[in-house]
C-alpha atoms as a PDB file:
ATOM      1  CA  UNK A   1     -47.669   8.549   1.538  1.00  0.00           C
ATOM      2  CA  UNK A   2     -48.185   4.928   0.342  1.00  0.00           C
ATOM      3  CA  UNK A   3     -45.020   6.148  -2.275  1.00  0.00           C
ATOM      4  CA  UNK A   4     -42.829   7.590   0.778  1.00  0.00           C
ATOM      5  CA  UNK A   5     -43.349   4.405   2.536  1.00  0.00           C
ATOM      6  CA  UNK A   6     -42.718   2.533  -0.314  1.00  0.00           C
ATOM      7  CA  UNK A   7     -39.369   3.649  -0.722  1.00  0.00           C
ATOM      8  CA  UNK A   8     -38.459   3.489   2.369  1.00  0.00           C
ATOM      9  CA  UNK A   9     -38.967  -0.192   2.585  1.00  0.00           C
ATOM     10  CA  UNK A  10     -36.702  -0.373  -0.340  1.00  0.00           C
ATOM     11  CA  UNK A  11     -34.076   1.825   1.260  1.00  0.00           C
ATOM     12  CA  UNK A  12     -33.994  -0.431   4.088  1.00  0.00           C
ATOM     13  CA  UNK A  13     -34.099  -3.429   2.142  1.00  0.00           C
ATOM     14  CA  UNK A  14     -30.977  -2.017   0.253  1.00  0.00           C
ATOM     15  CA  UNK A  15     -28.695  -1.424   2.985  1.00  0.00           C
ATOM     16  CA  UNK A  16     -27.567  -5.337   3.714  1.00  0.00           C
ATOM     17  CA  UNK A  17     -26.434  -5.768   0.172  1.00  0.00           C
ATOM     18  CA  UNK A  18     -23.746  -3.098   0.604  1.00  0.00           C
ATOM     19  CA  UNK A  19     -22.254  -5.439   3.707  1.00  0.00           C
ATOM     20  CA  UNK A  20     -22.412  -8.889   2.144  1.00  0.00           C
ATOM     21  CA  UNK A  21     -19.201 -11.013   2.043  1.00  0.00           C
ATOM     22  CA  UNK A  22     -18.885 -10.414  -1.627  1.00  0.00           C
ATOM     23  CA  UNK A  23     -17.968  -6.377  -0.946  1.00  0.00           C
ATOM     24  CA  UNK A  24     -15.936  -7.578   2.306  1.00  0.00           C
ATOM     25  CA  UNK A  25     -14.568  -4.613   3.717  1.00  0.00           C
ATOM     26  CA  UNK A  26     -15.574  -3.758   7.314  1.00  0.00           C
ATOM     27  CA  UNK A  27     -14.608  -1.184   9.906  1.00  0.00           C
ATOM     28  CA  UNK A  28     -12.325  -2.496  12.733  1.00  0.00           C
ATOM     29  CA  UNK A  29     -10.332  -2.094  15.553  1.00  0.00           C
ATOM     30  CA  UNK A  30      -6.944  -1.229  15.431  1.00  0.00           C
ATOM     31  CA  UNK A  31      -4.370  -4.464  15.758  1.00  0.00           C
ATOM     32  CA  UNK A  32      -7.580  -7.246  15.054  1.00  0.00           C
ATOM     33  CA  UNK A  33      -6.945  -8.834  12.117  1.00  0.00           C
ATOM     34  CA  UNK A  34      -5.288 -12.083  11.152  1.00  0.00           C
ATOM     35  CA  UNK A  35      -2.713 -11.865   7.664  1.00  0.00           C
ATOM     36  CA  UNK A  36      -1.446  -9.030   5.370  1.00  0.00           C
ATOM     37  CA  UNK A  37      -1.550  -8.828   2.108  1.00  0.00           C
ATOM     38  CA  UNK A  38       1.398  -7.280   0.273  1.00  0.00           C
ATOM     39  CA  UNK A  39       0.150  -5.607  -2.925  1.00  0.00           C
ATOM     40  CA  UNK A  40       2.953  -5.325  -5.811  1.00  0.00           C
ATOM     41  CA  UNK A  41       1.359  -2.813  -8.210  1.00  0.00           C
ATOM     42  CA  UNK A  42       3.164  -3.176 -11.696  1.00  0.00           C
ATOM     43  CA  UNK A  43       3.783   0.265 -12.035  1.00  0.00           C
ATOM     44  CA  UNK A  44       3.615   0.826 -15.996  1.00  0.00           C
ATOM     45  CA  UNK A  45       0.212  -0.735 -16.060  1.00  0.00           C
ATOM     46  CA  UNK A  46      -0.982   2.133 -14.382  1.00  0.00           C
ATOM     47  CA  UNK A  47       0.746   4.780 -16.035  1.00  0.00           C
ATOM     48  CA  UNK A  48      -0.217   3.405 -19.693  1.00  0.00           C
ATOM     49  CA  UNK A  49      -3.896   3.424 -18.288  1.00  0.00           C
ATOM     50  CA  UNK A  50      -3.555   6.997 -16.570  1.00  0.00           C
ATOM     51  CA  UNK A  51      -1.953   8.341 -19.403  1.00  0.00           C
ATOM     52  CA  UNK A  52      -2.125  12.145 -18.882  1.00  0.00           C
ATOM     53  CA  UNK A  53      -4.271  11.644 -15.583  1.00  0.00           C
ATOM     54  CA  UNK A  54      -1.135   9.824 -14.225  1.00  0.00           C
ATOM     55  CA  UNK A  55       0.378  10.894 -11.080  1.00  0.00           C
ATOM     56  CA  UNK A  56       3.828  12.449 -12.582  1.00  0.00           C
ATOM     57  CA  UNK A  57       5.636  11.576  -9.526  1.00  0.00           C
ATOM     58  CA  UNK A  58       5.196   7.926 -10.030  1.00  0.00           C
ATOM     59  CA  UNK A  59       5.178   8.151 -13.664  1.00  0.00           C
ATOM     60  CA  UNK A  60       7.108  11.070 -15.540  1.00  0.00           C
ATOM     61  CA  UNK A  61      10.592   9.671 -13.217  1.00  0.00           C
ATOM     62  CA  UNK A  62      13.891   9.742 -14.261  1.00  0.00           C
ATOM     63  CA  UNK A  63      14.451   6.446 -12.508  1.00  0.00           C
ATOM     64  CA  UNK A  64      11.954   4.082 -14.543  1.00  0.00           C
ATOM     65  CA  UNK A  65       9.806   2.101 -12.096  1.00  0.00           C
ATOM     66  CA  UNK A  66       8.582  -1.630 -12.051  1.00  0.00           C
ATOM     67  CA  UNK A  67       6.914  -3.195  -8.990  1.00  0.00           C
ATOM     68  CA  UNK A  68       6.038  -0.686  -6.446  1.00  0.00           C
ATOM     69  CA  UNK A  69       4.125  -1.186  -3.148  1.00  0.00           C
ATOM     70  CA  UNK A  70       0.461  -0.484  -3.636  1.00  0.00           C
ATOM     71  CA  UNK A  71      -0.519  -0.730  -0.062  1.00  0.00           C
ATOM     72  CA  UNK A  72       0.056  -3.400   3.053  1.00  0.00           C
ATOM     73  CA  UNK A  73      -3.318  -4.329   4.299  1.00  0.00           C
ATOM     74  CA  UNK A  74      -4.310  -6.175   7.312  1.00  0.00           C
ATOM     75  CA  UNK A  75      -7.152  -8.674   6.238  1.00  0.00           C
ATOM     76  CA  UNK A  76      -9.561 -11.054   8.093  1.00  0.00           C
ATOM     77  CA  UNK A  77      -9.578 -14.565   6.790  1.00  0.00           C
ATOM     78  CA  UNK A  78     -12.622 -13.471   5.333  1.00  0.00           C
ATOM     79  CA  UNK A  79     -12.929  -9.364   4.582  1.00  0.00           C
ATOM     80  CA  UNK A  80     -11.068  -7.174   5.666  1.00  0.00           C
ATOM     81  CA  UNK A  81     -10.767  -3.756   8.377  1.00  0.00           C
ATOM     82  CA  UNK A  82     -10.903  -0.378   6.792  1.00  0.00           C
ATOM     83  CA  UNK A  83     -10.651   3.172   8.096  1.00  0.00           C
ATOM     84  CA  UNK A  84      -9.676   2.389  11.964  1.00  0.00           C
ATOM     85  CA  UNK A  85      -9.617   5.555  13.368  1.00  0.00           C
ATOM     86  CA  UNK A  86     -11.872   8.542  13.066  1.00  0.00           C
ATOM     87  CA  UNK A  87      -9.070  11.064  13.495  1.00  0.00           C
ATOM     88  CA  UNK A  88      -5.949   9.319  12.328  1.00  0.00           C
ATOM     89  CA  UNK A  89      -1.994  11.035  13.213  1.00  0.00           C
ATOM     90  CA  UNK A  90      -0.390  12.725  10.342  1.00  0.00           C
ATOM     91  CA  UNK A  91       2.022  11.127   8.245  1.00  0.00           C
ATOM     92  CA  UNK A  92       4.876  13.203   8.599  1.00  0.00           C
ATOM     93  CA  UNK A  93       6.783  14.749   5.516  1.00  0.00           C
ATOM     94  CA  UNK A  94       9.898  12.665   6.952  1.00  0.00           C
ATOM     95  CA  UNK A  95       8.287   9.121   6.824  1.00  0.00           C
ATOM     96  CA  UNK A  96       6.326   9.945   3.733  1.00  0.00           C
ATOM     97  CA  UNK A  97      10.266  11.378   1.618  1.00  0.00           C
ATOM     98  CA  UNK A  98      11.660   7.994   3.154  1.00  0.00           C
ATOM     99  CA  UNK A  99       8.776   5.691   1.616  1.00  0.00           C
ATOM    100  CA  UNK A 100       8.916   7.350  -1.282  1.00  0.00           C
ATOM    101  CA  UNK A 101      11.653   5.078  -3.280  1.00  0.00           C
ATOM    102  CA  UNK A 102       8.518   2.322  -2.136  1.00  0.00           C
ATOM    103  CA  UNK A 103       5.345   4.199  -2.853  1.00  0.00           C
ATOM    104  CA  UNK A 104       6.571   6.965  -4.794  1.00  0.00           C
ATOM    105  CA  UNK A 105       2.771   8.535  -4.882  1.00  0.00           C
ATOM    106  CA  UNK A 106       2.567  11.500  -1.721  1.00  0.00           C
ATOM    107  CA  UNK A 107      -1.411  11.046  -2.134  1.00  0.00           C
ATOM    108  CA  UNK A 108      -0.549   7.236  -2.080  1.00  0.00           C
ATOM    109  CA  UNK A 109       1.382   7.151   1.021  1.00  0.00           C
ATOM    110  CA  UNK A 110      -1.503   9.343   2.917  1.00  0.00           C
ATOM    111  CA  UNK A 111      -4.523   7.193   1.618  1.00  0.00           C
ATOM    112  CA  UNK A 112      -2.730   3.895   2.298  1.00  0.00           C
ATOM    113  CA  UNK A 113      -2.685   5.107   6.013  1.00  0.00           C
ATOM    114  CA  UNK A 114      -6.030   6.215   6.668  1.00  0.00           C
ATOM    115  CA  UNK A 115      -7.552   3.418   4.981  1.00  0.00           C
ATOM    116  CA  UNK A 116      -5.212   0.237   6.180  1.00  0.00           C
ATOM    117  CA  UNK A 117      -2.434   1.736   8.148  1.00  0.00           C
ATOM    118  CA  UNK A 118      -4.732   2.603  10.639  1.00  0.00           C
ATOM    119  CA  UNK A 119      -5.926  -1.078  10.843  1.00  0.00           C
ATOM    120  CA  UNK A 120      -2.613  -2.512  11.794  1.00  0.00           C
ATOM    121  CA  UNK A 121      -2.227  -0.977  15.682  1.00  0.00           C
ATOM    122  CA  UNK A 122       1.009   0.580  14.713  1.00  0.00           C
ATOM    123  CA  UNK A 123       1.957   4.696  14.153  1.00  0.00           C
ATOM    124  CA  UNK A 124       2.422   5.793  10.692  1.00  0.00           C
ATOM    125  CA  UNK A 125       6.425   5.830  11.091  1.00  0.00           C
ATOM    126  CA  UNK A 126       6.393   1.656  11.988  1.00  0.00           C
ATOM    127  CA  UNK A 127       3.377   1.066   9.748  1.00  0.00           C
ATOM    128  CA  UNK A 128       5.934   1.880   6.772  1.00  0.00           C
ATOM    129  CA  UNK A 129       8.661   1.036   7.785  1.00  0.00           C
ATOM    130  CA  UNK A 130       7.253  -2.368   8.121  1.00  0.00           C
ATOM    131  CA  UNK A 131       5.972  -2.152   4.511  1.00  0.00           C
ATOM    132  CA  UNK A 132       9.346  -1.490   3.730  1.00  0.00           C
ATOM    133  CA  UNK A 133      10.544  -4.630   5.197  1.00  0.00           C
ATOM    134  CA  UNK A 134       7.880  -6.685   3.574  1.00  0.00           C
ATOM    135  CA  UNK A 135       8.725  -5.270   0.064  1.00  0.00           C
ATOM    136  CA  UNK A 136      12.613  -5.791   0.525  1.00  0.00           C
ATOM    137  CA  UNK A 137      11.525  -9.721   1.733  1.00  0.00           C
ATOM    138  CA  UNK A 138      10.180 -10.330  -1.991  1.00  0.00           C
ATOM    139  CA  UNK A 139      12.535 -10.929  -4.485  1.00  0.00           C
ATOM    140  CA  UNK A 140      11.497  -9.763  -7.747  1.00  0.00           C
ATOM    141  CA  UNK A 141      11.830 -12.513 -10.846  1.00  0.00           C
ATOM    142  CA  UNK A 142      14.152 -11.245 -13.532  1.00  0.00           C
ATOM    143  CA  UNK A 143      11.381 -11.300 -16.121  1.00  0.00           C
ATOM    144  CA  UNK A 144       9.996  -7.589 -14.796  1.00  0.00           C
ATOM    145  CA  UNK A 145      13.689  -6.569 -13.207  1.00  0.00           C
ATOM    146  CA  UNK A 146      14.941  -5.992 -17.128  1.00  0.00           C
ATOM    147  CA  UNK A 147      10.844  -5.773 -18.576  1.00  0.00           C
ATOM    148  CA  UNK A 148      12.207  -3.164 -21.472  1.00  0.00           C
ATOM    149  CA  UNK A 149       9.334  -4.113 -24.173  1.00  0.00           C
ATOM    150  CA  UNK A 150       5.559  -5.280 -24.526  1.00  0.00           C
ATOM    151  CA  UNK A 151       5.285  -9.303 -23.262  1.00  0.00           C
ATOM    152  CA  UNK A 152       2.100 -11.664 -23.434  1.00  0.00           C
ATOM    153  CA  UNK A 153       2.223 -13.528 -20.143  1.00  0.00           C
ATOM    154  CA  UNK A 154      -0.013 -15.852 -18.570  1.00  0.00           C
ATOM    155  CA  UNK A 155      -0.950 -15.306 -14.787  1.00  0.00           C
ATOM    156  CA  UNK A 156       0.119 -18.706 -13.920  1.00  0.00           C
ATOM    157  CA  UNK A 157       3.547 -18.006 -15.390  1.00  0.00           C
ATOM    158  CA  UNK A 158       3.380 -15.026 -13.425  1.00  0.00           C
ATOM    159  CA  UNK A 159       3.010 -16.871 -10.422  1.00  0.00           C
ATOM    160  CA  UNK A 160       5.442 -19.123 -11.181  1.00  0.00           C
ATOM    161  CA  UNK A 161       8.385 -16.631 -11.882  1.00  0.00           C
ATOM    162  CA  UNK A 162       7.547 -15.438  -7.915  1.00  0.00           C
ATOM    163  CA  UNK A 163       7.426 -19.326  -6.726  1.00  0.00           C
ATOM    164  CA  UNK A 164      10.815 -19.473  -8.463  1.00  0.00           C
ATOM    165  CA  UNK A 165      12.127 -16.823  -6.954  1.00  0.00           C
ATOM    166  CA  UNK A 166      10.816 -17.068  -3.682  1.00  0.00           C
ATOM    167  CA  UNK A 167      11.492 -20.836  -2.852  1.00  0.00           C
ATOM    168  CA  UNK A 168       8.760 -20.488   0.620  1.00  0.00           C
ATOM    169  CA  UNK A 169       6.349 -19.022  -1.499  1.00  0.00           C
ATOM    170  CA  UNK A 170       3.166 -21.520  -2.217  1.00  0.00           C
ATOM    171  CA  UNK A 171       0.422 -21.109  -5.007  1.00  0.00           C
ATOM    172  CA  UNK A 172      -2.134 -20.567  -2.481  1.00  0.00           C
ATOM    173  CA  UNK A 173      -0.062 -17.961  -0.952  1.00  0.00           C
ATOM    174  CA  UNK A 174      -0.599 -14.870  -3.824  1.00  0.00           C
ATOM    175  CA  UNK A 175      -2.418 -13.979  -6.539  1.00  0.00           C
ATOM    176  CA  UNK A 176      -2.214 -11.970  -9.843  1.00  0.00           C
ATOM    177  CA  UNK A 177      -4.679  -9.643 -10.287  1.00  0.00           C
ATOM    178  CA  UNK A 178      -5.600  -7.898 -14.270  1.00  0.00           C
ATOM    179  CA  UNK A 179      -7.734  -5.551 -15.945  1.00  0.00           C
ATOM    180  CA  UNK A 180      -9.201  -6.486 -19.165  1.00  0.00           C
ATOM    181  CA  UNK A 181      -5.627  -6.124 -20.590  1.00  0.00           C
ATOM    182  CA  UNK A 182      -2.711  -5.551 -18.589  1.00  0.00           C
ATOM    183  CA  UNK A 183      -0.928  -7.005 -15.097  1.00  0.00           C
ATOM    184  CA  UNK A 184      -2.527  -4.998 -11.929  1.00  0.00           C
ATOM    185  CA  UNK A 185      -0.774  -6.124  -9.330  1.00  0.00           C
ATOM    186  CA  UNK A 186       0.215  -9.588  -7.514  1.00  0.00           C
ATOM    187  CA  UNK A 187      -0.798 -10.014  -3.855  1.00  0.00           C
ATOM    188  CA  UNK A 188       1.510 -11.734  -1.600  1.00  0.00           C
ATOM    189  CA  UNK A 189       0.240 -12.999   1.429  1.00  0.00           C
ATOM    190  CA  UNK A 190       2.005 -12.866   4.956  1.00  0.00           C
ATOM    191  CA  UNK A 191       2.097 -13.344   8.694  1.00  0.00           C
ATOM    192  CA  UNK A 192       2.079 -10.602  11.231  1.00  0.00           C
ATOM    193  CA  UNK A 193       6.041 -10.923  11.607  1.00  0.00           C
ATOM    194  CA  UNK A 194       6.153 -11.287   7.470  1.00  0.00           C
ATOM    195  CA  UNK A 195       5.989 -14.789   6.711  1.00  0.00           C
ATOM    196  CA  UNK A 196       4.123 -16.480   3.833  1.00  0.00           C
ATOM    197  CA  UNK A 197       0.766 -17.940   4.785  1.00  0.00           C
ATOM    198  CA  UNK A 198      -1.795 -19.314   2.567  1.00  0.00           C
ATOM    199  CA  UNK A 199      -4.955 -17.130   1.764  1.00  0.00           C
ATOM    200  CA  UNK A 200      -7.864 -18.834   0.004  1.00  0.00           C
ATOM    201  CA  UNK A 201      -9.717 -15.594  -0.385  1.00  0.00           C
ATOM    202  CA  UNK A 202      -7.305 -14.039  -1.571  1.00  0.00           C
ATOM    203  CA  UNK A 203      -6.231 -16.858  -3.928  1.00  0.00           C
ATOM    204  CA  UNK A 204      -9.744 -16.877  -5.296  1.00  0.00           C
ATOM    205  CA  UNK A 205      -9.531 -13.434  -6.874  1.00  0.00           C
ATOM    206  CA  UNK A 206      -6.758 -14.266  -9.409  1.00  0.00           C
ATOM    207  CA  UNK A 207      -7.176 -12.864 -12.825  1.00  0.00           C
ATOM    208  CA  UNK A 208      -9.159 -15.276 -15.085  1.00  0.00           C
ATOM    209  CA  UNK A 209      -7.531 -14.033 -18.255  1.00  0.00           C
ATOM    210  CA  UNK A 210      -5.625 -16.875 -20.263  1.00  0.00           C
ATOM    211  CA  UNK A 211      -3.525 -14.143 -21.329  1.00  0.00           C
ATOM    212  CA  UNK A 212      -2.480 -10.746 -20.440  1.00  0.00           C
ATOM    213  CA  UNK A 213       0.402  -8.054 -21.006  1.00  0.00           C
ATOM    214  CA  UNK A 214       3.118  -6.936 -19.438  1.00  0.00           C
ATOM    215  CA  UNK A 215       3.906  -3.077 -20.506  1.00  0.00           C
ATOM    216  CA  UNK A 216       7.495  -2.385 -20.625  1.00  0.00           C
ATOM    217  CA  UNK A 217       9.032   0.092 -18.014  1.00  0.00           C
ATOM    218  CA  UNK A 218       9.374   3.663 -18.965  1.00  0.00           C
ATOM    219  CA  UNK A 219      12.951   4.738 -19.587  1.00  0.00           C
END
């Protein structure tokens, strides 16, 4: 008995560290939140790390793909909302064929819903369509428009190329994220009707790697 008690006490004792700031996702209600982020997922980086595991609609293309749209999430200025509603609407096969030149990824398109969609108070059909407007607001720098071979970048040049490109857009505004190697994504943050706002959180993450590489896109 002393054992079963035992382990409950350390059960219990457990359960806060899962809901600390540092893991920062909470459940919400629909329409609560105060920013989106906009994540730009550089599309080769995953399909070089997939490999054969890759998802052959996003990766075995005959249009090559750069920057795609990983997700729009609402965010708190600290955490953010997840999984909104126990029994979300469907995504219909229309909105998820018109999203499709944006998230490419079927399984994408559905998860991104449940999990953030859900968050923002809107149906699936204005959900994406207002990821679609928040994607067509960033311009994309020319060094990944034409990104043909391997490059060594820094994330702070990264950054820069997007400042350039988007005059509005601050430093404290995005970040670049990285795996050991290769560009992730970069996060853009913006305003309920899409404008740039700063995001310390956010900021924070940035990739810590003085160098990283850019894999070329597939053609």
């Amino acid at each position: 008995m002393r054992a079963v008690a035992a382990a409950l006490v350390a059960l219990l004792v457990s359960f806060p560290a899962a809901f600390t700031p540092a893991s920062a996702q909470q459940y919400g209600e629909p329409g609560q939140f105060d920013f989106y982020v906009l994540a730009l997922s550089w599309s080769p980086s995953y399909c070089e790390s997939a490999g054969n595991r890759a998802d052959p609609a996003q990766c075995r293309v005959q249009k090559p793909l750069g920057f795609i749209v990983h997700g729009l999430w609402p965010q708190y200025d600290r955490g953010f909302p997840s999984d909104c509603a126990y029994n979300p609407p469907r995504v219909s096969d229309h909105t998820i064929r018109e999203i499709s030149d944006v998230i490419p990824s079927r399984s994408l398109v559905i998860h991104q819903w449940r999990k953030h969609g859900t968050c923002s108070g809107l149906s699936p059909e204005q959900y994406f369509d207002l990821t679609r407007k928040a994607f067509e607001k960033i311009k994309i720098p020319p060094l990944f428009v034409e990104s043909t071979r391997w490059q060594s970048v820094s994330p702070p040049e990264i950054e820069n190329a997007f400042r350039v490109a988007n005059p509005a857009l601050q430093g404290d505004m995005l970040s670049v994220t990285c795996d050991r190697r290769n560009l992730r994504e970069v996060r853009i943050c913006l305003t309920k009707d899409l404008q740039f706002r700063a995001c310390p959180q956010v900021d924070r993450q940035s990739c810590r790697s003085p160098r990283i590489s850019l894999p070329p896109i597939r053609g």
